[in-house]
PDB file of N, CA and C in Angstrom:
ATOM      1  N   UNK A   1       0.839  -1.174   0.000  1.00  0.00           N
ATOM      2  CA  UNK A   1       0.000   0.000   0.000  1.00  0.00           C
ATOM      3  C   UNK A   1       0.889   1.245   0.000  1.00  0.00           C
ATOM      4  N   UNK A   2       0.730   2.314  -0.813  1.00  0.00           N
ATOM      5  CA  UNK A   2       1.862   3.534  -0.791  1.00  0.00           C
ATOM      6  C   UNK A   2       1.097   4.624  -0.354  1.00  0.00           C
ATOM      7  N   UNK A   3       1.401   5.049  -0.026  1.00  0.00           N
ATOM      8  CA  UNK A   3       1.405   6.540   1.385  1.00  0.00           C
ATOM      9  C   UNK A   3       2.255   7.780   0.575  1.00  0.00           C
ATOM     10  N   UNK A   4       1.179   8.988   0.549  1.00  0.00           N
ATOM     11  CA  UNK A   4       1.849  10.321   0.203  1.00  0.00           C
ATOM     12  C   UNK A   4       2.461  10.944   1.485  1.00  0.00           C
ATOM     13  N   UNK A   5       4.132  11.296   1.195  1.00  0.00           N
ATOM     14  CA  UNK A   5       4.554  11.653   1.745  1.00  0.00           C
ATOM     15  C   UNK A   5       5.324  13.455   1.191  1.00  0.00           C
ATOM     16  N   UNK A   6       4.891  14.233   2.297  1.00  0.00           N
ATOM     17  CA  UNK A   6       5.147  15.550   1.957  1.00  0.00           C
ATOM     18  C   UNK A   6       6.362  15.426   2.955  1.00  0.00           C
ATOM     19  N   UNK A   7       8.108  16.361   1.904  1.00  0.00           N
ATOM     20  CA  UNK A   7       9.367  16.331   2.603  1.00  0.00           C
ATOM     21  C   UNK A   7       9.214  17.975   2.150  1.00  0.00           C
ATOM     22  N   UNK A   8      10.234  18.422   3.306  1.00  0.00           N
ATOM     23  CA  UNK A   8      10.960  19.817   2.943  1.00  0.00           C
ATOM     24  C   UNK A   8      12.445  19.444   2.574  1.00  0.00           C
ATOM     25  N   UNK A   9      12.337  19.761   1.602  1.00  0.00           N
ATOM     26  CA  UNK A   9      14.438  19.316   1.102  1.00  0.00           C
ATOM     27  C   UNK A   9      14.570  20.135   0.124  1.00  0.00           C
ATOM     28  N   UNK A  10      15.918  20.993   0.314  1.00  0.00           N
ATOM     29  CA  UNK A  10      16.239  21.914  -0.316  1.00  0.00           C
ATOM     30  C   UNK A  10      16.540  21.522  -1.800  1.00  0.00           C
ATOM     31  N   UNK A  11      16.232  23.214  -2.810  1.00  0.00           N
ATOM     32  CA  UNK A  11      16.019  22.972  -3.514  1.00  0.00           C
ATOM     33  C   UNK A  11      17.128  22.342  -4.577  1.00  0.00           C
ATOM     34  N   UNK A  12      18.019  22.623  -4.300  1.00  0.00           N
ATOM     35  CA  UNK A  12      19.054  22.154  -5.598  1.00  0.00           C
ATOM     36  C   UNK A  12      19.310  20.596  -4.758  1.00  0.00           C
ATOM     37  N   UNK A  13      18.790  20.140  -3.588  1.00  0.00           N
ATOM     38  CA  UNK A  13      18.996  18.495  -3.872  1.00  0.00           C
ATOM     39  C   UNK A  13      17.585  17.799  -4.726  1.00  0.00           C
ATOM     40  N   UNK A  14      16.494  18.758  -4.593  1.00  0.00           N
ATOM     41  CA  UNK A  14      15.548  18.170  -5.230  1.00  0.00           C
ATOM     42  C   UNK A  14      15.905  17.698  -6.972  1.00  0.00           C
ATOM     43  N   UNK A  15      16.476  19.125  -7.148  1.00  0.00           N
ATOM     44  CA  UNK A  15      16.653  18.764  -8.706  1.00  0.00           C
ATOM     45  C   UNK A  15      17.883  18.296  -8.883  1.00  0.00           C
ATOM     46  N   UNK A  16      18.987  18.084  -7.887  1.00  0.00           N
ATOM     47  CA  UNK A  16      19.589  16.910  -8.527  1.00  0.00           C
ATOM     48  C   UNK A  16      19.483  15.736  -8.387  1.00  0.00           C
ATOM     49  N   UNK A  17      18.279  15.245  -7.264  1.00  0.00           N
ATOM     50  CA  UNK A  17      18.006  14.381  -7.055  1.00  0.00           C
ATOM     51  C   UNK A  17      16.867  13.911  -8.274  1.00  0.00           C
ATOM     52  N   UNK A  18      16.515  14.879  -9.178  1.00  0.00           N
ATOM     53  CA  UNK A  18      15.706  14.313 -10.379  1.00  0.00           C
ATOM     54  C   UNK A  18      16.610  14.155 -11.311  1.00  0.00           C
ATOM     55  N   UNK A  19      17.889  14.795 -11.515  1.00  0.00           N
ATOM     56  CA  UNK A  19      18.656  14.740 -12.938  1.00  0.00           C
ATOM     57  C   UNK A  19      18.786  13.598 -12.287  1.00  0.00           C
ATOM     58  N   UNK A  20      19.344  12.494 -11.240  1.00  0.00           N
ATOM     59  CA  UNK A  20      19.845  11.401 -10.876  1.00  0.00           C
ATOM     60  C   UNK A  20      18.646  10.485 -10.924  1.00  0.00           C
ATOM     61  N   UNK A  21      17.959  10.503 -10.336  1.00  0.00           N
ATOM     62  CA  UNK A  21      16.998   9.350 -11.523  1.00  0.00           C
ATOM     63  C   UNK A  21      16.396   9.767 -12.518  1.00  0.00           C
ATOM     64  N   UNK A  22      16.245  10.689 -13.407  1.00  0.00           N
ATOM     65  CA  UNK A  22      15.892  10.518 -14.488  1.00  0.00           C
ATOM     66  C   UNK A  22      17.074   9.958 -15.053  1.00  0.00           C
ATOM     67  N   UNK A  23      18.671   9.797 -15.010  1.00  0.00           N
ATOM     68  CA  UNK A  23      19.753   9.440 -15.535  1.00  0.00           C
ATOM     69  C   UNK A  23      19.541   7.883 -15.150  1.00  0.00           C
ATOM     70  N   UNK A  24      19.377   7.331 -14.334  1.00  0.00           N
ATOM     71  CA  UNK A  24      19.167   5.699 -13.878  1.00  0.00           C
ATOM     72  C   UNK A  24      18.003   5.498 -14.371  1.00  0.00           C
ATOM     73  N   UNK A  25      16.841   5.925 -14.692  1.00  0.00           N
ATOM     74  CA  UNK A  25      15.642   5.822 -15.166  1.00  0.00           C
ATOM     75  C   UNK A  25      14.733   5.224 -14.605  1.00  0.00           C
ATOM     76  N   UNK A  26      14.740   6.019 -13.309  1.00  0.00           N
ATOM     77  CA  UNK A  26      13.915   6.013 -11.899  1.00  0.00           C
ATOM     78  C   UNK A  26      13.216   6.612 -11.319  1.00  0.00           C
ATOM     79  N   UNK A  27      11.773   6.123 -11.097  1.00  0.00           N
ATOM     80  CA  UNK A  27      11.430   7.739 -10.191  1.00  0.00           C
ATOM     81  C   UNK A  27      11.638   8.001  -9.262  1.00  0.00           C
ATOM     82  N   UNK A  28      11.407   9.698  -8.947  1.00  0.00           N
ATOM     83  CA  UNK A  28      12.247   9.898  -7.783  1.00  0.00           C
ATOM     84  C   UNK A  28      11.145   9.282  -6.340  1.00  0.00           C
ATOM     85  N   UNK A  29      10.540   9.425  -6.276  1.00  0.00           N
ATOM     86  CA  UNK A  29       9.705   8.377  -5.327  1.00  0.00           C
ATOM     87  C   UNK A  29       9.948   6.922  -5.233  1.00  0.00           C
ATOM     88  N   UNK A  30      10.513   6.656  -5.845  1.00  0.00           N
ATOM     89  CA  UNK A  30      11.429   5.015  -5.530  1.00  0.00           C
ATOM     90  C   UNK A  30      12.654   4.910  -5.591  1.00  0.00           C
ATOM     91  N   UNK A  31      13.659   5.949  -5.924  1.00  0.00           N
ATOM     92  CA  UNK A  31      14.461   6.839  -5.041  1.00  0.00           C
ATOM     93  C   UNK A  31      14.875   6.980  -3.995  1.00  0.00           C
ATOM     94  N   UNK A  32      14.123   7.533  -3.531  1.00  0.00           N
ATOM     95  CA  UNK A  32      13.553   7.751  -1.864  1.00  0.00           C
ATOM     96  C   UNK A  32      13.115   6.563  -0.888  1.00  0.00           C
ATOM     97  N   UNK A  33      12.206   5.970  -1.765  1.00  0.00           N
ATOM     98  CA  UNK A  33      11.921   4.791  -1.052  1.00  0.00           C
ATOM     99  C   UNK A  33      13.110   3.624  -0.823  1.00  0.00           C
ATOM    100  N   UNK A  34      13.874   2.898  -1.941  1.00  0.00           N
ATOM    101  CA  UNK A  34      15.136   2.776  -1.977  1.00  0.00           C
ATOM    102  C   UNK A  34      15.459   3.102  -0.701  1.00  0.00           C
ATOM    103  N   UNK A  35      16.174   4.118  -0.983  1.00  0.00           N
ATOM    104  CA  UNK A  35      17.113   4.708   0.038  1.00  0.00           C
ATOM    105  C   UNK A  35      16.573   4.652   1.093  1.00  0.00           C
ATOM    106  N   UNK A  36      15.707   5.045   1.384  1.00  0.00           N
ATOM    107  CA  UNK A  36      14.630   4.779   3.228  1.00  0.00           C
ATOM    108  C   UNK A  36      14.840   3.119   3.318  1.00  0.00           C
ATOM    109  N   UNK A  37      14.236   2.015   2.820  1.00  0.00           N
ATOM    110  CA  UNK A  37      14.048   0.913   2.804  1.00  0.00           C
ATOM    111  C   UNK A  37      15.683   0.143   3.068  1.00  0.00           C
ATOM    112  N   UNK A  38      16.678   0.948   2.361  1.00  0.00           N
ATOM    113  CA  UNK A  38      18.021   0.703   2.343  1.00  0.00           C
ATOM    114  C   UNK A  38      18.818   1.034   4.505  1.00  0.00           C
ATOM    115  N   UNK A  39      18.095   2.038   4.834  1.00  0.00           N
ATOM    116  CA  UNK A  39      18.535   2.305   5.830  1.00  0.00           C
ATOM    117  C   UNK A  39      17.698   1.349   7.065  1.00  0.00           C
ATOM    118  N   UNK A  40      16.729   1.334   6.983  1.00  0.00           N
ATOM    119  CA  UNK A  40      15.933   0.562   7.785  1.00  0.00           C
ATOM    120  C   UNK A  40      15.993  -0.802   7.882  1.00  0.00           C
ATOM    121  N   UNK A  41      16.798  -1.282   7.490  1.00  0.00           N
ATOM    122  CA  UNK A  41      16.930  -3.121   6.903  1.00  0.00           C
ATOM    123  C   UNK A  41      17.477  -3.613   8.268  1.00  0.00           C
ATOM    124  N   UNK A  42      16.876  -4.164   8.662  1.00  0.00           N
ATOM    125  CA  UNK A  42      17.606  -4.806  10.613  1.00  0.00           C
ATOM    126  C   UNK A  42      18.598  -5.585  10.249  1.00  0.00           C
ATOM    127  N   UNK A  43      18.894  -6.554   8.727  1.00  0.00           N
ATOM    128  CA  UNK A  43      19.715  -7.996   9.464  1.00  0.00           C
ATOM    129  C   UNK A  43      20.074  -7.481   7.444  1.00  0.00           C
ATOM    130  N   UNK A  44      21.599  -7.472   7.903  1.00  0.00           N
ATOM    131  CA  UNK A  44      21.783  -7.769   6.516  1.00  0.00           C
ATOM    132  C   UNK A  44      21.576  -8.981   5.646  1.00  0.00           C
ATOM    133  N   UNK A  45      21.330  -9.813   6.203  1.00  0.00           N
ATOM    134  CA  UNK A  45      21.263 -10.996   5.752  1.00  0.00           C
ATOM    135  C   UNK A  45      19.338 -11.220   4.965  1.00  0.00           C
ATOM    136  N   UNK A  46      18.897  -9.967   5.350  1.00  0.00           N
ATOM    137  CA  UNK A  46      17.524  -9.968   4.187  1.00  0.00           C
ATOM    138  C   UNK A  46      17.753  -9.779   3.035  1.00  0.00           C
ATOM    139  N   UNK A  47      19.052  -9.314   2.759  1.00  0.00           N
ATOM    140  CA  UNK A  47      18.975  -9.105   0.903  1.00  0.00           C
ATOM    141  C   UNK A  47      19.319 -10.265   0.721  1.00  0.00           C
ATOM    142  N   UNK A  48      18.421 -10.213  -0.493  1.00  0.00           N
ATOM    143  CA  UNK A  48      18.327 -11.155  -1.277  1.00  0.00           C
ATOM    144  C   UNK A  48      19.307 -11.555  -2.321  1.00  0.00           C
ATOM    145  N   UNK A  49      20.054 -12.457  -2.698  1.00  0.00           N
ATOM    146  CA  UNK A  49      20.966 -12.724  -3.451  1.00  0.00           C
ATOM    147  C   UNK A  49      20.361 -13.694  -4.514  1.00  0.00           C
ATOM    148  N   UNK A  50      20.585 -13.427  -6.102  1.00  0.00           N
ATOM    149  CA  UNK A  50      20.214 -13.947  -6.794  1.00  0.00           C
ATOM    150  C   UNK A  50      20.721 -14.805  -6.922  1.00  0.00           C
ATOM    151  N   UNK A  51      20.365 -15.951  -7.618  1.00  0.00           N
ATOM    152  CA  UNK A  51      20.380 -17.351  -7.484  1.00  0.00           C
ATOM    153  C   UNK A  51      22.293 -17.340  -8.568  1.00  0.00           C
ATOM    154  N   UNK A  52      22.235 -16.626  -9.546  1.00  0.00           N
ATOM    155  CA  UNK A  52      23.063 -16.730 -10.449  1.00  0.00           C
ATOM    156  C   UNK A  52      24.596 -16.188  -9.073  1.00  0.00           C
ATOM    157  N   UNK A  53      24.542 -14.954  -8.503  1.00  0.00           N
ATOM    158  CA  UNK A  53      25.721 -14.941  -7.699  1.00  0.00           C
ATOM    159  C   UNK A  53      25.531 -15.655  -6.444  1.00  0.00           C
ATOM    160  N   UNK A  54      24.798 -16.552  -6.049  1.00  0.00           N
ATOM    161  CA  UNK A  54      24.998 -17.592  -4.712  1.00  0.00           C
ATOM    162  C   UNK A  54      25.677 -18.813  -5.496  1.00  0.00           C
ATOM    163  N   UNK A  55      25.545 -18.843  -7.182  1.00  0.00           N
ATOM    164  CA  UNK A  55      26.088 -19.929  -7.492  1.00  0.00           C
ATOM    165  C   UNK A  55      27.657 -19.713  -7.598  1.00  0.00           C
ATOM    166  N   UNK A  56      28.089 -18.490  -7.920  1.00  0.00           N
ATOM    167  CA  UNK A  56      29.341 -17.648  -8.184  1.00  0.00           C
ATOM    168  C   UNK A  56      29.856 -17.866  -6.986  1.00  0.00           C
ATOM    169  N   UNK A  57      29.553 -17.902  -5.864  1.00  0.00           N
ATOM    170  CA  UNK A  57      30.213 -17.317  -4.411  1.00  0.00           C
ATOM    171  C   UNK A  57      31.179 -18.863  -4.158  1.00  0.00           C
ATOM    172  N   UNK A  58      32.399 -18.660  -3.835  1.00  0.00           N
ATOM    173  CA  UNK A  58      33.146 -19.268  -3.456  1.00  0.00           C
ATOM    174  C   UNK A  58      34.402 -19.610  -4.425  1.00  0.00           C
ATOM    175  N   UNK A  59      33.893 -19.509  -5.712  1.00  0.00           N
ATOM    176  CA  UNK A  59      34.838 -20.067  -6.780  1.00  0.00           C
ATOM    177  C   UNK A  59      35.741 -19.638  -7.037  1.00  0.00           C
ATOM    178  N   UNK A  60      36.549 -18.189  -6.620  1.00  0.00           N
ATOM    179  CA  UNK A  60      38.018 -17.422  -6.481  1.00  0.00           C
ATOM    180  C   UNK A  60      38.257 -18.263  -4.990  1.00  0.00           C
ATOM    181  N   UNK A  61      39.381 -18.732  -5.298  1.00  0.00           N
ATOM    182  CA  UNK A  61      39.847 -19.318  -4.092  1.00  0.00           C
ATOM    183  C   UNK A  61      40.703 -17.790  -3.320  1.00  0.00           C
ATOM    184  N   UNK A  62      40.473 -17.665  -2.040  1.00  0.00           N
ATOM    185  CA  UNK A  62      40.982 -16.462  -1.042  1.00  0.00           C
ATOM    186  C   UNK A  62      42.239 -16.345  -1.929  1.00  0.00           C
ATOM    187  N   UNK A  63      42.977 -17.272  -1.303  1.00  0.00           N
ATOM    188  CA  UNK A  63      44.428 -17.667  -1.577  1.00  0.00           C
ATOM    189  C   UNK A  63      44.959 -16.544  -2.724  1.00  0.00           C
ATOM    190  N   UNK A  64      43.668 -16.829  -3.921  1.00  0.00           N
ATOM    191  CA  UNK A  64      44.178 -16.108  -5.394  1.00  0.00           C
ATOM    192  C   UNK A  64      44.180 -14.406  -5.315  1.00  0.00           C
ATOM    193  N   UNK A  65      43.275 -14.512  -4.555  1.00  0.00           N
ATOM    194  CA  UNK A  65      42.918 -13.236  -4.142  1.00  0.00           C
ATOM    195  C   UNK A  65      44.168 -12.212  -3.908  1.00  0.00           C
ATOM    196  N   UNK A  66      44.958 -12.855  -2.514  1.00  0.00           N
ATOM    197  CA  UNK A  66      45.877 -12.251  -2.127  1.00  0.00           C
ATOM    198  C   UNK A  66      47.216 -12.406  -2.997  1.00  0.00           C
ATOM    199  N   UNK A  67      46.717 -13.378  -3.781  1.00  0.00           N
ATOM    200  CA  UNK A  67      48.539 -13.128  -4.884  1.00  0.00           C
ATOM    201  C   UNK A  67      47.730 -11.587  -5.870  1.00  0.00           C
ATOM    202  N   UNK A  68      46.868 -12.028  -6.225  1.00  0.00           N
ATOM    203  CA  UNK A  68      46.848 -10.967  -7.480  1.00  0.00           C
ATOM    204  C   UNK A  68      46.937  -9.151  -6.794  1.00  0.00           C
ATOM    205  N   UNK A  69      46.686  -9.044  -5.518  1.00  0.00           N
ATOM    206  CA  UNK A  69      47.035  -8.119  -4.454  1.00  0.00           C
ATOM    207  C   UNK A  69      48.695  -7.495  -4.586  1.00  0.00           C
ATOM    208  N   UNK A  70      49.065  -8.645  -4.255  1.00  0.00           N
ATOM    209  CA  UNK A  70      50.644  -8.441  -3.955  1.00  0.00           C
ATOM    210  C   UNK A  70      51.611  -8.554  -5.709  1.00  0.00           C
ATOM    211  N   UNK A  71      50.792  -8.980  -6.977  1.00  0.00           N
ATOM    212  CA  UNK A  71      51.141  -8.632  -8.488  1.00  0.00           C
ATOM    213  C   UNK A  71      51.026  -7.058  -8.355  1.00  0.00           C
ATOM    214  N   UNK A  72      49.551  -6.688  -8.213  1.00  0.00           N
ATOM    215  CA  UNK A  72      49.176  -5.160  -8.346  1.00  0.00           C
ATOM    216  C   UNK A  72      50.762  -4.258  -7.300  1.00  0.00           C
ATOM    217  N   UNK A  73      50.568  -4.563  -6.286  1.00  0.00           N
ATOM    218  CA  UNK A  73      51.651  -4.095  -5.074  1.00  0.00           C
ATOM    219  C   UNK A  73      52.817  -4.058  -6.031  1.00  0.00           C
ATOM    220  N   UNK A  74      53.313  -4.784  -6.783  1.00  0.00           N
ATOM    221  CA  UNK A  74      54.946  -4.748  -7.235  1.00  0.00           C
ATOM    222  C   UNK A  74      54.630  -4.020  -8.446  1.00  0.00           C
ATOM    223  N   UNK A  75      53.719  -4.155  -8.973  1.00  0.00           N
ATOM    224  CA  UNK A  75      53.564  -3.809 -10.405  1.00  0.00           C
ATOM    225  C   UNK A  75      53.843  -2.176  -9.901  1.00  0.00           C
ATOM    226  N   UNK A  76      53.310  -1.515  -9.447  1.00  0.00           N
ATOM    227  CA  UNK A  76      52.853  -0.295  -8.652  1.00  0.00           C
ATOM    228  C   UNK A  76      54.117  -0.047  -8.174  1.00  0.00           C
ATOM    229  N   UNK A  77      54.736  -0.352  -7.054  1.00  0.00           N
ATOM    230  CA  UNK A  77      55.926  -0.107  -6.843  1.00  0.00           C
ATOM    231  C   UNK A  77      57.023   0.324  -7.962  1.00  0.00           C
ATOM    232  N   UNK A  78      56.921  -0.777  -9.390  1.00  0.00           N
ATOM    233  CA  UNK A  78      58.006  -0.394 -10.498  1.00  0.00           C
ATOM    234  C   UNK A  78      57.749   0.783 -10.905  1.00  0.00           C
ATOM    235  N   UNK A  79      56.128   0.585 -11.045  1.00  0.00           N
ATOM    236  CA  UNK A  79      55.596   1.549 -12.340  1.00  0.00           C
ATOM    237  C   UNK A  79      56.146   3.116 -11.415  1.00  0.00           C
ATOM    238  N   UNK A  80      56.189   3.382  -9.921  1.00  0.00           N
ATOM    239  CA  UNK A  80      56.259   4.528  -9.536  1.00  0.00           C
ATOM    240  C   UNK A  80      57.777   5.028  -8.660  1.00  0.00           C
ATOM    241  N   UNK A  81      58.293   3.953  -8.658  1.00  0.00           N
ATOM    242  CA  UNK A  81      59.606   3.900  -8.014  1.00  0.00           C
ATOM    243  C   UNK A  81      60.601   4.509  -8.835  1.00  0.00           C
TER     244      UNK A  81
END
């Protein structure tokens, strides 16, 4: 059920808060809601994860993680040393 809600918010966030969803191609009332709904969430563990990245999750082993860390680290070091 949706509820009219009257805000006072100044004016140049209003309108950039419309150039920004009209650019995502959003209204700004779900926007807002979003973002309210985003702050209020008790347990992170309510978002929902789509089925396609719960199947993804695990398959970089840590391990790889931290070499390609410490490639970037040296690479970086040459490139600025």
């Amino acid at each position: 059920m949706n509820t009219k809600l009257t805000l006072n918010i100044e004016k140049h966030v209003i309108e950039d808060a419309k150039a920004y969803a009209k650019i995502n191609k959003i209204s700004l009332s779900q926007l807002v809601e979003n973002y309210l709904s985003s702050l209020t969430r008790k347990n992170k563990k309510d978002i929902e994860v789509s089925p396609l990245v719960e199947s993804l999750t695990g398959i970089i082993p840590s391990d790889s993680v931290n070499d390609h860390k410490e490639d970037y680290y040296d690479y970086l070091n040459r490139k600025y040393s």
